[in-house]
PDB file of N, CA and C in Angstrom:
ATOM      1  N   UNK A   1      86.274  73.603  85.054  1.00  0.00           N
ATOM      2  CA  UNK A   1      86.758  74.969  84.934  1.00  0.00           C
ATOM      3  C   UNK A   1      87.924  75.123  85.908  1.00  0.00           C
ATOM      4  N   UNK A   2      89.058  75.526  85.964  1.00  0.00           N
ATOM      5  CA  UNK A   2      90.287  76.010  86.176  1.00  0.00           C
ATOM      6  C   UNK A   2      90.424  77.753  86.320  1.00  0.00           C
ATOM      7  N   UNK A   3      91.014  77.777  87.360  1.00  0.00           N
ATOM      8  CA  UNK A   3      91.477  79.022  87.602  1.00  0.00           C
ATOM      9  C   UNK A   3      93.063  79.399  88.029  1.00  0.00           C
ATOM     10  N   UNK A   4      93.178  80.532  87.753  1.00  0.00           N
ATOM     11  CA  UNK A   4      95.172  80.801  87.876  1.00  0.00           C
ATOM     12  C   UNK A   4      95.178  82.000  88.311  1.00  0.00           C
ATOM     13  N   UNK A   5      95.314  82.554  89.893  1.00  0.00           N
ATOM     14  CA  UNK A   5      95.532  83.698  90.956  1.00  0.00           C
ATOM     15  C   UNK A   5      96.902  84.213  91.003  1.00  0.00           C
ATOM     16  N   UNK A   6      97.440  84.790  90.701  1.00  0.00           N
ATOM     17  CA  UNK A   6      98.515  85.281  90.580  1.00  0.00           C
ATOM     18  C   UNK A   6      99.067  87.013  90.381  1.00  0.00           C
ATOM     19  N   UNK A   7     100.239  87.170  90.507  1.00  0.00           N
ATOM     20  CA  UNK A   7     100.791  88.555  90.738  1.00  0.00           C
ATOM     21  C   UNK A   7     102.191  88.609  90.334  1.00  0.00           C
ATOM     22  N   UNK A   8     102.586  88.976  89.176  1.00  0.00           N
ATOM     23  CA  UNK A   8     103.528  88.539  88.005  1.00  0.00           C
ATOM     24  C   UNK A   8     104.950  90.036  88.775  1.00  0.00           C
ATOM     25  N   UNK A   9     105.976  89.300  88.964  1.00  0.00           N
ATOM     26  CA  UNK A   9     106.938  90.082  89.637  1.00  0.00           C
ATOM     27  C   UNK A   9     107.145  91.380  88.533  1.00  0.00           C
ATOM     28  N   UNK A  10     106.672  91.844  87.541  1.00  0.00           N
ATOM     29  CA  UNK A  10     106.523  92.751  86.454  1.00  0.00           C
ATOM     30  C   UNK A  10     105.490  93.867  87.381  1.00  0.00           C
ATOM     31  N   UNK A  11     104.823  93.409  88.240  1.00  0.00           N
ATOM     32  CA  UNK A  11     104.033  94.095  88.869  1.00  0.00           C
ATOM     33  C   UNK A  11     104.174  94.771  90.378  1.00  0.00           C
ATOM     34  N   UNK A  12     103.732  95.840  90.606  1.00  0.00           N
ATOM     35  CA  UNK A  12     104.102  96.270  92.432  1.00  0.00           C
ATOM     36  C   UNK A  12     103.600  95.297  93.153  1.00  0.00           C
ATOM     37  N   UNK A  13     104.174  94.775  94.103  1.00  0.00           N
ATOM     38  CA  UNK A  13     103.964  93.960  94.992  1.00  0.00           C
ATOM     39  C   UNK A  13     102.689  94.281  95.407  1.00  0.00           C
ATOM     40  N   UNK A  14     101.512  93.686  95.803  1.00  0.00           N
ATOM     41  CA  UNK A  14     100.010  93.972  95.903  1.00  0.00           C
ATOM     42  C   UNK A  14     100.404  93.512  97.542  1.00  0.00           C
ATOM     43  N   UNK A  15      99.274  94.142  98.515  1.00  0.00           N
ATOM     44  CA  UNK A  15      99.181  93.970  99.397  1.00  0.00           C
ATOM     45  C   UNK A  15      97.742  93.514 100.166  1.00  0.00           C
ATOM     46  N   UNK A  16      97.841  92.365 100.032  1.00  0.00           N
ATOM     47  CA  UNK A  16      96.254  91.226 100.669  1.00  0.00           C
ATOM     48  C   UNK A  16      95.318  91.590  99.372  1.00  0.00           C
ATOM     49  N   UNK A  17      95.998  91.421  98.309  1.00  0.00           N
ATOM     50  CA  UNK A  17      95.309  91.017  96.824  1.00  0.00           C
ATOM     51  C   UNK A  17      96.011  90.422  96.160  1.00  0.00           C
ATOM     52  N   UNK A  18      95.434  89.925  94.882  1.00  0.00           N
ATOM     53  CA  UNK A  18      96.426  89.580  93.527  1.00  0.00           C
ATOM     54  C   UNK A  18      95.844  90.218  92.637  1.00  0.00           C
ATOM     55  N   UNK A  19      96.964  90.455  91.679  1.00  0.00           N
ATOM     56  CA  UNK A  19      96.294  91.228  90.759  1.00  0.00           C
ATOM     57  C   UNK A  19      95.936  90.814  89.552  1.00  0.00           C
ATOM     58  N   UNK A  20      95.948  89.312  89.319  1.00  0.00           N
ATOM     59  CA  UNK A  20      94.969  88.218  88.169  1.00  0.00           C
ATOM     60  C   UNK A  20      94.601  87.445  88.962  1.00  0.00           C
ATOM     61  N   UNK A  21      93.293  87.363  88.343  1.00  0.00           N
ATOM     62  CA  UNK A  21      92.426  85.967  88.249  1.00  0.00           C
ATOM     63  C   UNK A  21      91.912  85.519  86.669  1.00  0.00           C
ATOM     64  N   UNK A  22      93.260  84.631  86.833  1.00  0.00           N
ATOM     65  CA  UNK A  22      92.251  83.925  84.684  1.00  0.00           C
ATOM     66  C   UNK A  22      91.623  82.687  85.110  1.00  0.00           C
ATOM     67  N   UNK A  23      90.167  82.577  84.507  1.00  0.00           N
ATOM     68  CA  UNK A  23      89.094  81.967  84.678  1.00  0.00           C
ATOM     69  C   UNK A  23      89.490  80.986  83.246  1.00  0.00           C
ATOM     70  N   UNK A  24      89.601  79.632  82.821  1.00  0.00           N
ATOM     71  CA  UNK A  24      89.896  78.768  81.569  1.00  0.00           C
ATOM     72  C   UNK A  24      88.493  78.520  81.431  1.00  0.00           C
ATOM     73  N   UNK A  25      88.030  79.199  80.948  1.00  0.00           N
ATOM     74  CA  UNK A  25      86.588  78.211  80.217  1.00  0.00           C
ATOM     75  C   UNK A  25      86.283  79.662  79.192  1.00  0.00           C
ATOM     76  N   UNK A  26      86.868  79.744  78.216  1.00  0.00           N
ATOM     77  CA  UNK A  26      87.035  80.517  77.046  1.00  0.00           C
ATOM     78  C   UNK A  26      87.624  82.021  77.792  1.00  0.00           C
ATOM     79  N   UNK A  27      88.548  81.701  78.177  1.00  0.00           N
ATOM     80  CA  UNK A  27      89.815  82.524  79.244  1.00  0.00           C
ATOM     81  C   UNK A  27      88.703  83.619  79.100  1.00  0.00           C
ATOM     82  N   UNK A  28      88.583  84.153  80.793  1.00  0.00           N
ATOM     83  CA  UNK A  28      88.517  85.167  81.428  1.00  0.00           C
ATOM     84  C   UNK A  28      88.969  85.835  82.446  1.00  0.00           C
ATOM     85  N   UNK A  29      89.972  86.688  82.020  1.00  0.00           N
ATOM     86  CA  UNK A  29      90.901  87.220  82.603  1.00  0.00           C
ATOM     87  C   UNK A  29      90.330  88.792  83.460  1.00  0.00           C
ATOM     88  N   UNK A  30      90.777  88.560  84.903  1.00  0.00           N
ATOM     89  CA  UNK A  30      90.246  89.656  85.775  1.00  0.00           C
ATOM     90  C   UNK A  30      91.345  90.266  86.186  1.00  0.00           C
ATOM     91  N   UNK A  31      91.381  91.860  86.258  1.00  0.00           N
ATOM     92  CA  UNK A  31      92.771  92.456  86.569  1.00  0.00           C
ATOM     93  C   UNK A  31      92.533  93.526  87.686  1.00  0.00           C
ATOM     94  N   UNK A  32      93.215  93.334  88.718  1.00  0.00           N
ATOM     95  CA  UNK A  32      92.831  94.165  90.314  1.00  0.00           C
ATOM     96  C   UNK A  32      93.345  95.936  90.022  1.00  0.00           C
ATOM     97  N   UNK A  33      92.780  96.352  90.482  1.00  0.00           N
ATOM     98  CA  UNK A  33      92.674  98.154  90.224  1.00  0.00           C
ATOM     99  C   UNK A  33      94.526  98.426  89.708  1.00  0.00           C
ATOM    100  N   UNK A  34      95.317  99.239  88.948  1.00  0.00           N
ATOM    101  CA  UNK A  34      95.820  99.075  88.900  1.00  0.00           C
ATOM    102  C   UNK A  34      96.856 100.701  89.509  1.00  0.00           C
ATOM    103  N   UNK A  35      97.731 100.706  90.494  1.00  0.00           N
ATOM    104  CA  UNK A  35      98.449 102.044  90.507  1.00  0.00           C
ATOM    105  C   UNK A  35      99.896 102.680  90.029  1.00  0.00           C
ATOM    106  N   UNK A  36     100.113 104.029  90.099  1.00  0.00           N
ATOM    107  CA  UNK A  36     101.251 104.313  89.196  1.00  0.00           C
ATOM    108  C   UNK A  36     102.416 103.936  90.359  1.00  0.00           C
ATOM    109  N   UNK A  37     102.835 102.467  90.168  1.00  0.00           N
ATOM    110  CA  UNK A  37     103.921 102.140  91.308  1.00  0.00           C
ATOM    111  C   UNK A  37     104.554 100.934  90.059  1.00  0.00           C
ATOM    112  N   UNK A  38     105.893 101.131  90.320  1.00  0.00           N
ATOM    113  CA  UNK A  38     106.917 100.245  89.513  1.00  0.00           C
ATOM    114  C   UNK A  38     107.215  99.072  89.964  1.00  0.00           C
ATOM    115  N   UNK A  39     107.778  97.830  89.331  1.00  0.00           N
ATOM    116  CA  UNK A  39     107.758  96.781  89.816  1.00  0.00           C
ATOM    117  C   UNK A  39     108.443  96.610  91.456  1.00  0.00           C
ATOM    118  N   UNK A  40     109.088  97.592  91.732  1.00  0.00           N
ATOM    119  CA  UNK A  40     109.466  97.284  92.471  1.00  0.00           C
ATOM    120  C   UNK A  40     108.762  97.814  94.116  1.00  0.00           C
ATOM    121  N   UNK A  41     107.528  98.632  93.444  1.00  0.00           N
ATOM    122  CA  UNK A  41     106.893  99.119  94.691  1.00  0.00           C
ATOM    123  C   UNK A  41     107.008 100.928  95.097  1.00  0.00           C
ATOM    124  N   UNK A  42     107.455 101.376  94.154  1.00  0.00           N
ATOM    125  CA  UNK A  42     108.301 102.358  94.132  1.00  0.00           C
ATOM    126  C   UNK A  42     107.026 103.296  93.339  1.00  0.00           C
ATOM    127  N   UNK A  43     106.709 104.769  93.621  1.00  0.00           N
ATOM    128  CA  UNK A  43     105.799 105.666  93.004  1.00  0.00           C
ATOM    129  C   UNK A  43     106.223 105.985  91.739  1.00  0.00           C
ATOM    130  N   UNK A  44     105.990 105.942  90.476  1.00  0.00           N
ATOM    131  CA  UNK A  44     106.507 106.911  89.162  1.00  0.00           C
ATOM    132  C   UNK A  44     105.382 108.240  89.247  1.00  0.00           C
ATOM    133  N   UNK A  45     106.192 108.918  89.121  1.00  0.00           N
ATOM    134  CA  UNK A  45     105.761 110.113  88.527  1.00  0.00           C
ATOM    135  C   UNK A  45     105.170 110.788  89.632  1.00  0.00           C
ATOM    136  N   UNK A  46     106.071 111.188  91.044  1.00  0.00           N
ATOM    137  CA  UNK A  46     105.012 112.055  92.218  1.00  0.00           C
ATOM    138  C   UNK A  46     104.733 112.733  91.693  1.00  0.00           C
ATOM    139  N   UNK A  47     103.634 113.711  91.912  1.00  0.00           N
ATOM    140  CA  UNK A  47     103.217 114.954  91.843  1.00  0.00           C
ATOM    141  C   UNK A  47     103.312 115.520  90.332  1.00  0.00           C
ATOM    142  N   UNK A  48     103.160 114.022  89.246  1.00  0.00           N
ATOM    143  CA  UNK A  48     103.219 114.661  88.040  1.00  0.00           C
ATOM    144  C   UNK A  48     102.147 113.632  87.679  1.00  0.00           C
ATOM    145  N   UNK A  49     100.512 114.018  86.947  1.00  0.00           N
ATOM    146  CA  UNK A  49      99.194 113.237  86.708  1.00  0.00           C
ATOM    147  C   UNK A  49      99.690 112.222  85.655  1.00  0.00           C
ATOM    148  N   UNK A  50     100.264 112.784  84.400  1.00  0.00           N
ATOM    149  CA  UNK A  50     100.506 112.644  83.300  1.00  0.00           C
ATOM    150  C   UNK A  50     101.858 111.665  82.871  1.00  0.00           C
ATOM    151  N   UNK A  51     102.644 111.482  83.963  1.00  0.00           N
ATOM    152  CA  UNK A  51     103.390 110.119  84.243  1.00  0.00           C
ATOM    153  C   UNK A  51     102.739 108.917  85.147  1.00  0.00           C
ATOM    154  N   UNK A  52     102.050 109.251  85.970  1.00  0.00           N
ATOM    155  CA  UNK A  52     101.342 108.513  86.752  1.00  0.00           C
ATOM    156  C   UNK A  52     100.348 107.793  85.794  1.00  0.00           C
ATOM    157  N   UNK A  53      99.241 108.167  84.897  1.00  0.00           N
ATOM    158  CA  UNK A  53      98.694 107.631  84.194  1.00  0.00           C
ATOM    159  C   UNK A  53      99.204 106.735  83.432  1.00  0.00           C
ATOM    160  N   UNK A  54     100.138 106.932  82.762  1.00  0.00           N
ATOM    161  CA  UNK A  54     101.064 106.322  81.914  1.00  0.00           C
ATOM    162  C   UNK A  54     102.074 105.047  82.577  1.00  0.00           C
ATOM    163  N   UNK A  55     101.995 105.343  83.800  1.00  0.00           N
ATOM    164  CA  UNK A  55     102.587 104.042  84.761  1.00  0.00           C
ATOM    165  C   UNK A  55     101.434 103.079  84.531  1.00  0.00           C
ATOM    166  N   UNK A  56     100.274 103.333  85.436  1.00  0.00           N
ATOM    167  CA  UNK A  56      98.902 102.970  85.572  1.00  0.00           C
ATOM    168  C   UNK A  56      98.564 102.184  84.256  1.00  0.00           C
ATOM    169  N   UNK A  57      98.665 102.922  82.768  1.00  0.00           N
ATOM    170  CA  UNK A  57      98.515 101.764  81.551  1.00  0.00           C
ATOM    171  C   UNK A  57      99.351 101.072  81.270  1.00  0.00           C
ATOM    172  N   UNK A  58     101.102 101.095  82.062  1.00  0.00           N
ATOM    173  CA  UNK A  58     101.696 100.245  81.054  1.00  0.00           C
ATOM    174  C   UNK A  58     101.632  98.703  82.362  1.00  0.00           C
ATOM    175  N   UNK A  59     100.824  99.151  83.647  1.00  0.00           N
ATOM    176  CA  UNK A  59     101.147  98.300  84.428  1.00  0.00           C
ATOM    177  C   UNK A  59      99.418  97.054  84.216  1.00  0.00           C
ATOM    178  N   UNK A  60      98.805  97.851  83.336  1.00  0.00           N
ATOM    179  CA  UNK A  60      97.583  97.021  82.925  1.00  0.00           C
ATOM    180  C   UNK A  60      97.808  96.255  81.693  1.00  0.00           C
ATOM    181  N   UNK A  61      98.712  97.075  81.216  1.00  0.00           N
ATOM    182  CA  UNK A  61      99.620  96.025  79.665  1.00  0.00           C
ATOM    183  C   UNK A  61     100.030  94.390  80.044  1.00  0.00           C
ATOM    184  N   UNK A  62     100.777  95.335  81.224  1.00  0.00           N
ATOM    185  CA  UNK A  62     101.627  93.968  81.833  1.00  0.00           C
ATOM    186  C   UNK A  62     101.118  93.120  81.955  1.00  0.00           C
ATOM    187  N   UNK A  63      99.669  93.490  83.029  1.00  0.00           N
ATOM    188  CA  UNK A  63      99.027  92.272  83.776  1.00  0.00           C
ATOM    189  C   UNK A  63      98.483  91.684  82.734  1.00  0.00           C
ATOM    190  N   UNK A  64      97.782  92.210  81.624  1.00  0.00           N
ATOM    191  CA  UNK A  64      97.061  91.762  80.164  1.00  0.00           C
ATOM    192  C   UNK A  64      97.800  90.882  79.686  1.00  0.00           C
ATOM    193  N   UNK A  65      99.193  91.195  79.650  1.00  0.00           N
ATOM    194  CA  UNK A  65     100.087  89.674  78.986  1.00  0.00           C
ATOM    195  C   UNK A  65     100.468  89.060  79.840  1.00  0.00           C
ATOM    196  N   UNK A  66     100.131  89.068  80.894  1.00  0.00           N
ATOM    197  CA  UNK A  66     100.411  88.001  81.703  1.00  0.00           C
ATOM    198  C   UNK A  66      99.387  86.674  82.105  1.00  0.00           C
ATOM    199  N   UNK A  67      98.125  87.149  81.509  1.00  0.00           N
ATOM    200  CA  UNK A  67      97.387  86.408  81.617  1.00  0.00           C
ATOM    201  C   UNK A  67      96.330  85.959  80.262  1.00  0.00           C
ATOM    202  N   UNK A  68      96.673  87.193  79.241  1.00  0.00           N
ATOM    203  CA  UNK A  68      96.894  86.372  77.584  1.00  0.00           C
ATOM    204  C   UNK A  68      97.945  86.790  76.657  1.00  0.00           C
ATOM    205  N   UNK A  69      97.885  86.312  75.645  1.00  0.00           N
ATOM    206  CA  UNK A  69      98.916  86.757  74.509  1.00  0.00           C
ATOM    207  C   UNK A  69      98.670  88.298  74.550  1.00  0.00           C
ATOM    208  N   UNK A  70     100.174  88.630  74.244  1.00  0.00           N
ATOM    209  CA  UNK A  70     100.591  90.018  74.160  1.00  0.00           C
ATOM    210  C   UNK A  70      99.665  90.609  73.310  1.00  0.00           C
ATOM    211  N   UNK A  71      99.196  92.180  73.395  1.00  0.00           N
ATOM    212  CA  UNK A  71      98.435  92.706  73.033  1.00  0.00           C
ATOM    213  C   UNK A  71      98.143  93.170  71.918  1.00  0.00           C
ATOM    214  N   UNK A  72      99.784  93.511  71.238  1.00  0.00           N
ATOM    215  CA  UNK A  72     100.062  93.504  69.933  1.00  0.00           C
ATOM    216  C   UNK A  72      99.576  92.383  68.958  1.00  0.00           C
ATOM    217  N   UNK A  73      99.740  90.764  69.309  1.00  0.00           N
ATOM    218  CA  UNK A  73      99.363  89.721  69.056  1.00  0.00           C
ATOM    219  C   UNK A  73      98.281  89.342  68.829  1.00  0.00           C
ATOM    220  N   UNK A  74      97.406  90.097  69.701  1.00  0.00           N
ATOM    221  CA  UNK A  74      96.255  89.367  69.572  1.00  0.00           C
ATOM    222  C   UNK A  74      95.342  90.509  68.804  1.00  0.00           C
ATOM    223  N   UNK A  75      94.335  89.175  68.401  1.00  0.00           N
ATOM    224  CA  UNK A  75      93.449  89.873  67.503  1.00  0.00           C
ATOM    225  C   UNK A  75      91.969  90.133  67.904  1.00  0.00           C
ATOM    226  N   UNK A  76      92.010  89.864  68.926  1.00  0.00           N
ATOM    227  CA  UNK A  76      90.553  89.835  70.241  1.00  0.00           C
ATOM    228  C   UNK A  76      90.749  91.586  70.505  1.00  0.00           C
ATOM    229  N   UNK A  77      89.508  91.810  70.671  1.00  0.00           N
ATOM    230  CA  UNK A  77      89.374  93.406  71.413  1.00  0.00           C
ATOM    231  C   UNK A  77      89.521  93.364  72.552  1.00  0.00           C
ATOM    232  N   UNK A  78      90.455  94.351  73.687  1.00  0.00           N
ATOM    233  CA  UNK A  78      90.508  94.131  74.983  1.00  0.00           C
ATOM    234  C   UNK A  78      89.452  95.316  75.531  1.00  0.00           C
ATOM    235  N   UNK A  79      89.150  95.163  76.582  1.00  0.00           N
ATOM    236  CA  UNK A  79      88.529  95.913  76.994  1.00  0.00           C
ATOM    237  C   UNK A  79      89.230  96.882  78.205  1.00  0.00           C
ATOM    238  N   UNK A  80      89.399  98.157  78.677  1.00  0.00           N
ATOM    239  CA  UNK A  80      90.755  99.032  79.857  1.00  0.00           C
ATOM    240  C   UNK A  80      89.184  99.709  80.182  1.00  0.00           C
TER     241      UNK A  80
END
């Protein structure tokens, strides 16, 4: 069994985490809490819930294809 720890520059810089762990033994992919901050570390949406959320899913998208086929692609149910 094989494992791949990583933090895909698509993502806010994590601080004393990563934010995948894919497990290869019929891929299991683990994704660290995720917040409304842009790749570059930067807040979207202060003081607005309803952009912030919407950061928050597209930054769980990310990590999702970063550690399987794009989401559109695949034909597996993900689980958020």
């Amino acid at each position: 069994m094989s494992k791949e720890i990583f933090s895909p520059a698509t993502l806010p810089p994590p601080t004393g985490y990563s934010h995948i762990a894919k497990v290869n033994r019929g891929t299991l992919v683990y994704i660290a809490g995720q917040v409304s901050s842009d790749a570059s570390g930067k807040l979207v949406g202060e003081g607005n819930f309803e952009a912030q959320v919407e950061q928050v899913f597209k930054n769980v998208k990310l990590a999702l294809e970063c550690g399987v086929q794009p989401l559109a692609a695949s034909s597996a149910p993900h689980t958020l």
